[in-house]
N, C-alpha and C. Protein backbone atom coordinates (compact mmCIF):
# COMPACT_ATOMS: atom_id res chain seq x y z
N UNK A 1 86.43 98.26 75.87
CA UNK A 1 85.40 97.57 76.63
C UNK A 1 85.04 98.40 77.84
N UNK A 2 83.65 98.25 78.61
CA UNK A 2 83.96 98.86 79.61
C UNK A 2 83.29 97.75 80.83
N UNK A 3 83.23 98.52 82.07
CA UNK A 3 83.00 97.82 83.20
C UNK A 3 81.62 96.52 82.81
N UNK A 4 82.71 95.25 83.50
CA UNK A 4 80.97 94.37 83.19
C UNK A 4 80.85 94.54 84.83
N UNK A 5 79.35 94.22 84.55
CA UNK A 5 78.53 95.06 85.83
C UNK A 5 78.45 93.50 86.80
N UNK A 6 78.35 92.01 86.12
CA UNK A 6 78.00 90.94 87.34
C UNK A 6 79.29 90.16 87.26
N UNK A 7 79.19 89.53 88.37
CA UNK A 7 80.48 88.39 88.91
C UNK A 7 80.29 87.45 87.81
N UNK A 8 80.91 86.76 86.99
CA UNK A 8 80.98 85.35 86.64
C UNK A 8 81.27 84.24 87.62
N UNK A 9 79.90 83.55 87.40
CA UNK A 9 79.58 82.46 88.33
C UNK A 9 81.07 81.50 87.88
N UNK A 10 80.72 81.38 86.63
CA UNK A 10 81.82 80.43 85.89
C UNK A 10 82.95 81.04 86.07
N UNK A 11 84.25 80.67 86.27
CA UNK A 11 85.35 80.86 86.07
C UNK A 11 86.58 80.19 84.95
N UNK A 12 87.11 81.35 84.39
CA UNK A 12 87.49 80.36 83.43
C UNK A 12 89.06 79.76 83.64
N UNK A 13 89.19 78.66 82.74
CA UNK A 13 90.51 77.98 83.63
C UNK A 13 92.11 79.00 83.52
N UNK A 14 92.74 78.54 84.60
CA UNK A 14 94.09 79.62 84.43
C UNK A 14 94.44 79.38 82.97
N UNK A 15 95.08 78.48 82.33
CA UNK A 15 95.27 78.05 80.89
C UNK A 15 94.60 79.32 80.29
N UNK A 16 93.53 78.96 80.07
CA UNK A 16 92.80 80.20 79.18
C UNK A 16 93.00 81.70 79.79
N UNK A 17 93.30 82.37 80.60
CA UNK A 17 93.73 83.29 80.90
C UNK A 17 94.91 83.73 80.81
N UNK A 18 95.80 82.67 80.76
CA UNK A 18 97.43 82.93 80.70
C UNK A 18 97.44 83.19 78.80
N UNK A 19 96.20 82.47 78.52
CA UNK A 19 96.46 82.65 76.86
C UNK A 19 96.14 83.89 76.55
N UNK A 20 95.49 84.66 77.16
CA UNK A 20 94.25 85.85 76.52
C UNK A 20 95.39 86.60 76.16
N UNK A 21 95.11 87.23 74.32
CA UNK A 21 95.78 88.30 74.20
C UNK A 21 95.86 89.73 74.15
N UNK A 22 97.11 90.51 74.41
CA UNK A 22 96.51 92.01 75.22
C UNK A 22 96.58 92.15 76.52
N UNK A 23 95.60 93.03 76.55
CA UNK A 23 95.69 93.81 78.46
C UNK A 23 94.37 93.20 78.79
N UNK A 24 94.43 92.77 80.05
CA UNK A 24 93.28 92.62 80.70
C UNK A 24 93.24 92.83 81.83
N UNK A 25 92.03 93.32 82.65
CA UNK A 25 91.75 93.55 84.17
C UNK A 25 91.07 92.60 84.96
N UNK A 26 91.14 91.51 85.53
CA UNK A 26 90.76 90.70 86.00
C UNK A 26 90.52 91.34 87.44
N UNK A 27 89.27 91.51 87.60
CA UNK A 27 88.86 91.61 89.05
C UNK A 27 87.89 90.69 89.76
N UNK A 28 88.75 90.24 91.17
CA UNK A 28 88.47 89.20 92.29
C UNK A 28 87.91 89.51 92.95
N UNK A 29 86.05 89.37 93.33
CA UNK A 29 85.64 90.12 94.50
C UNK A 29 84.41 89.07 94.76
N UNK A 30 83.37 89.45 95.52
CA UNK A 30 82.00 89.05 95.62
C UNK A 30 80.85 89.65 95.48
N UNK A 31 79.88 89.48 95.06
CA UNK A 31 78.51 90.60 94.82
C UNK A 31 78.17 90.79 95.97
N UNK A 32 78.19 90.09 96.87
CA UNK A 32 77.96 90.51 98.43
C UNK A 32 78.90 91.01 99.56
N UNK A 33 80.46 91.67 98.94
CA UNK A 33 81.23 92.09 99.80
C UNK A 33 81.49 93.41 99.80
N UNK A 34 81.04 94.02 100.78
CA UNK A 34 81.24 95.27 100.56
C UNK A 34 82.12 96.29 100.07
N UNK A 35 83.26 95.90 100.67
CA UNK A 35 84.36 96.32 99.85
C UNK A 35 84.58 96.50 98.16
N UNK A 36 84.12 95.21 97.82
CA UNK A 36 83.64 95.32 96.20
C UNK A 36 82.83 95.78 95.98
N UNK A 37 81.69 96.29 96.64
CA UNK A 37 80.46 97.10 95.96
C UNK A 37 80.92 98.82 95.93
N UNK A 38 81.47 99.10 97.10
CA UNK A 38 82.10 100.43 97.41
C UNK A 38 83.47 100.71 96.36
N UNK A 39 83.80 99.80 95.41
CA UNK A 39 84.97 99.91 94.20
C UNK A 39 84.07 99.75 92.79
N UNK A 40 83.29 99.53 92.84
CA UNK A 40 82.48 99.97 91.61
C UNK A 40 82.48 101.45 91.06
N UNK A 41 81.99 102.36 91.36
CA UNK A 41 82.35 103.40 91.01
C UNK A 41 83.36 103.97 90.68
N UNK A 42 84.56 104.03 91.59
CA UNK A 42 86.10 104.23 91.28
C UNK A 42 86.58 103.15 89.37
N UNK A 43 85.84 102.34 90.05
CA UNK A 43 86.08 100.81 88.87
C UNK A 43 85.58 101.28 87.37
N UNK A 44 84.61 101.74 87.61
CA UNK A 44 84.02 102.41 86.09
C UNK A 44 84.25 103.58 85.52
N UNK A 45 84.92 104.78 86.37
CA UNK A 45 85.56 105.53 85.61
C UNK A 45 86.95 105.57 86.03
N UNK A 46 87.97 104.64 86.40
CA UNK A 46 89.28 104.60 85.37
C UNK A 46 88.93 103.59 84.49
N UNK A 47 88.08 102.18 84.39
CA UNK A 47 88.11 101.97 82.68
C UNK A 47 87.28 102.50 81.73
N UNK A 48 86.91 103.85 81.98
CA UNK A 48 86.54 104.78 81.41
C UNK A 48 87.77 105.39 80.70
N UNK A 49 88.90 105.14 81.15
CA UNK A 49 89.84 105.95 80.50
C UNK A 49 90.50 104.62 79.37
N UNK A 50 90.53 103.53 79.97
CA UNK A 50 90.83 102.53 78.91
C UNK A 50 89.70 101.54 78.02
N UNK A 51 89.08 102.09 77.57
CA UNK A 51 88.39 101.69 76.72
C UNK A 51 88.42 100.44 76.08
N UNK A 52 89.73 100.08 75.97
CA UNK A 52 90.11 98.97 74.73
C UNK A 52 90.24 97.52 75.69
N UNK A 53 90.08 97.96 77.01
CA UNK A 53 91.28 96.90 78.00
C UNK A 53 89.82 95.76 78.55
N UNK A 54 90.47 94.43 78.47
CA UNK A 54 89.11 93.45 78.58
C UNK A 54 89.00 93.56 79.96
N UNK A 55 87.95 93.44 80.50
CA UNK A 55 87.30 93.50 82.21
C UNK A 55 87.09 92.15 82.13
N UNK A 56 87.64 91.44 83.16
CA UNK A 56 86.90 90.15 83.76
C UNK A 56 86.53 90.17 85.03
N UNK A 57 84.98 89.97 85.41
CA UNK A 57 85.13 90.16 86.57
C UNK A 57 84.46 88.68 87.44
N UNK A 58 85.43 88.34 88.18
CA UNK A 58 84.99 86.75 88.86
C UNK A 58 84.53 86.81 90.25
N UNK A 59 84.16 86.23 90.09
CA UNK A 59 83.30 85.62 91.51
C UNK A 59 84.47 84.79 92.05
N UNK A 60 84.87 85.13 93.45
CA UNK A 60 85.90 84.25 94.06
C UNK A 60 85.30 83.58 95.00
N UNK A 61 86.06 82.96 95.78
CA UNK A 61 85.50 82.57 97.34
C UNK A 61 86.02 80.56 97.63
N UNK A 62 85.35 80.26 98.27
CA UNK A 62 86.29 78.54 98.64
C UNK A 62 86.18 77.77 98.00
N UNK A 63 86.81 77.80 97.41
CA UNK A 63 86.67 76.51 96.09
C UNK A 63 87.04 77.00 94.78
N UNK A 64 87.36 78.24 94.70
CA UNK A 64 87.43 78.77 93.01
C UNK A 64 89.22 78.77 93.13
N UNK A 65 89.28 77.99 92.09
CA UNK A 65 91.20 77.93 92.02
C UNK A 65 91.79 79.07 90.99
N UNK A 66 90.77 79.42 90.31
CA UNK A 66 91.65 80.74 89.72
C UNK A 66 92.11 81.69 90.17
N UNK A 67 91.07 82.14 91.73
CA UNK A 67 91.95 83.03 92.66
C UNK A 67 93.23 82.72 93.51
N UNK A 68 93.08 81.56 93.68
CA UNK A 68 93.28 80.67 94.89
C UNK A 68 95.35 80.81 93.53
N UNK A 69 95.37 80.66 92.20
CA UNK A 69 95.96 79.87 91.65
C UNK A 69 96.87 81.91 91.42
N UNK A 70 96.31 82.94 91.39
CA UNK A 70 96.94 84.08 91.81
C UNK A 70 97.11 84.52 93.09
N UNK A 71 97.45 83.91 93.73
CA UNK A 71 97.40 84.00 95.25
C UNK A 71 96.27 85.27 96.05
N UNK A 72 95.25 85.49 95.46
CA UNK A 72 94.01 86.37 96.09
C UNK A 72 93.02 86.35 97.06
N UNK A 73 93.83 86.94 98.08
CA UNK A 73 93.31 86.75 99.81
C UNK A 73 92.34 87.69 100.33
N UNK A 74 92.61 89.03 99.93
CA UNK A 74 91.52 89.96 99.90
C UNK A 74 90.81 90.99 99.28
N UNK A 75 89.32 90.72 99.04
CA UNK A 75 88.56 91.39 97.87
C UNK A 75 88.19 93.06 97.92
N UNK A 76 88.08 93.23 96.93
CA UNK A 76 88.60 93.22 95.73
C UNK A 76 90.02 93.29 95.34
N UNK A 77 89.91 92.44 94.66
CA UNK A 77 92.10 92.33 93.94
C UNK A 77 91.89 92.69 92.59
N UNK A 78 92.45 93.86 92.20
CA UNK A 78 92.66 93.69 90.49
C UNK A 78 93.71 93.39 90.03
N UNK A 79 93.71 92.65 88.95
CA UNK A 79 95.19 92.03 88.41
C UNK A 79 95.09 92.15 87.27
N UNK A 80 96.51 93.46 86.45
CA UNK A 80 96.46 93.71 85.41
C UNK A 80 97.44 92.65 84.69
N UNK A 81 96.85 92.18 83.47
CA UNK A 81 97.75 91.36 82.51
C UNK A 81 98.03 91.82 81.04
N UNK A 82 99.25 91.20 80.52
CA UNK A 82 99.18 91.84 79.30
C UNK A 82 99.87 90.40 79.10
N UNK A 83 98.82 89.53 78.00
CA UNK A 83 99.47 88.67 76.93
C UNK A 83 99.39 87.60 78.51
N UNK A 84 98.46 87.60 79.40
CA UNK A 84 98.63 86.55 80.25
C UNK A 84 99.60 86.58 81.58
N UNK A 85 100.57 88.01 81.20
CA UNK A 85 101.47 88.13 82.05
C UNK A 85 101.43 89.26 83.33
N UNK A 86 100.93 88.62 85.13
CA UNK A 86 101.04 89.69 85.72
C UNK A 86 101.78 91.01 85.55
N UNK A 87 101.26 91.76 85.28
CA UNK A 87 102.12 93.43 85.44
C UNK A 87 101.79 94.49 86.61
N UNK A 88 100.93 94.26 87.28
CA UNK A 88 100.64 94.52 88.32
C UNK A 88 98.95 94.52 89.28
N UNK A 89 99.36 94.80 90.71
CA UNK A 89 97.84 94.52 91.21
C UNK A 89 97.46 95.25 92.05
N UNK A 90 96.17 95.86 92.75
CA UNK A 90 96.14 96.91 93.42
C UNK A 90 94.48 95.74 94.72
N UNK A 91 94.85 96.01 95.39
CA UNK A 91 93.79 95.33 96.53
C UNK A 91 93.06 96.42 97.67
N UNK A 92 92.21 96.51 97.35
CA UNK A 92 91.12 97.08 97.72
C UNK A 92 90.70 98.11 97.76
N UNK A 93 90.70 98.84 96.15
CA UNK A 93 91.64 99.90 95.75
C UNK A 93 89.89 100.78 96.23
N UNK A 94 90.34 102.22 96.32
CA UNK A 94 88.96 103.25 97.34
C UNK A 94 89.02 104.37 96.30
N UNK A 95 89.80 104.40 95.22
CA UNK A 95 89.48 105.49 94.28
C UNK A 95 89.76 105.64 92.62
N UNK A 96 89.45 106.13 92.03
CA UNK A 96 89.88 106.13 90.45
C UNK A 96 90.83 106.46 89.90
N UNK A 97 91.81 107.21 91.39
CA UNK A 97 93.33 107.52 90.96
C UNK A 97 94.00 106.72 90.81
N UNK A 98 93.87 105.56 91.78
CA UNK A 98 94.86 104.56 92.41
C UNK A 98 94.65 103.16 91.31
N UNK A 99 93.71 102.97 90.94
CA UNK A 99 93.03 101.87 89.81
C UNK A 99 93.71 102.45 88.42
N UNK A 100 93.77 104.00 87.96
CA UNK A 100 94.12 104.38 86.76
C UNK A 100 95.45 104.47 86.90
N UNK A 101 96.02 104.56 87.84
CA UNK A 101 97.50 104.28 88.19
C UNK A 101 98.04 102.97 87.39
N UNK A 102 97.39 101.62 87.46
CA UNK A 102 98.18 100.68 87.01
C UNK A 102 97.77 100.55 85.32
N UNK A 103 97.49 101.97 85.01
CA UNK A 103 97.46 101.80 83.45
C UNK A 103 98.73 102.34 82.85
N UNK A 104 99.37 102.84 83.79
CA UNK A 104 101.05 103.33 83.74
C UNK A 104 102.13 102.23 83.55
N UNK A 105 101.32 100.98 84.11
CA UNK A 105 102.09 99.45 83.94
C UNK A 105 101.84 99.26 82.53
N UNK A 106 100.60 99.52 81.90
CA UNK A 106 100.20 99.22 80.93
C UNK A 106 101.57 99.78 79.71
N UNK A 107 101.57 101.12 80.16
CA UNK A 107 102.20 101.87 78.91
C UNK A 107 104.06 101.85 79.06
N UNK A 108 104.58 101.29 80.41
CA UNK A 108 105.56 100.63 80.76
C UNK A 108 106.37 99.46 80.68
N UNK A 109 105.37 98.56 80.27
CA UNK A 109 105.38 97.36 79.59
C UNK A 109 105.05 97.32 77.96
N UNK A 110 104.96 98.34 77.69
CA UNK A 110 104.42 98.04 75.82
C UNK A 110 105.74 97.31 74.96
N UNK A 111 105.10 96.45 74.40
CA UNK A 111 105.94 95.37 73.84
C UNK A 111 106.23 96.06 72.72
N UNK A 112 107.58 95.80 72.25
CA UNK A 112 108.80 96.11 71.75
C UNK A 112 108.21 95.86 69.99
């Protein structure tokens, strides 16, 4: 898969995320925060290197409990999962080294 480019207004419930199977990148930010606009680039080429890995990308902010329910205080947060299960997270990451870094969780965690 590669980078989806808009926030999901919708969020989907923790349940359904804890179910998703595989790796996924769940990223927590806002279309209007800078910080998240300035991680786009870095953002699209390390999942340039993972191709296969699902991108979710949510719209957070007061009232959304899926962030609120990973404890996500400041944007952008990426949170890598595999099979639903945190494996690691990087917050407010400024380059494509540091983002392709937690694909090392990925290959650290490969199930048995």
């Amino acid at each position: 898969m590669s980078l989806t480019s808009t926030y999901a207004a919708q969020e989907p419930s923790r349940a359904a995320v804890d179910a998703l199977p595989g790796a996924t990148l769940i990223e927590f930010g806002a279309p209007w925060c800078g910080h998240c606009q300035a991680a786009q680039a870095p953002l699209a080429a390390a999942l340039a290197l993972q191709p296969e890995l699902r991108h979710l990308k949510i719209e957070d902010g007061r009232g959304r409990r899926l962030g609120r329910s990973f404890r996500v205080t400041l944007w952008p947060t990426l949170i890598l999962l595999r099979d639903g299960t945190e494996l690691a997270r990087l917050v407010r990451p400024r380059d494509a080294a540091s983002i392709a870094a937690l694909w090392q969780q990925l290959a650290a965690e490969q199930p048995s």
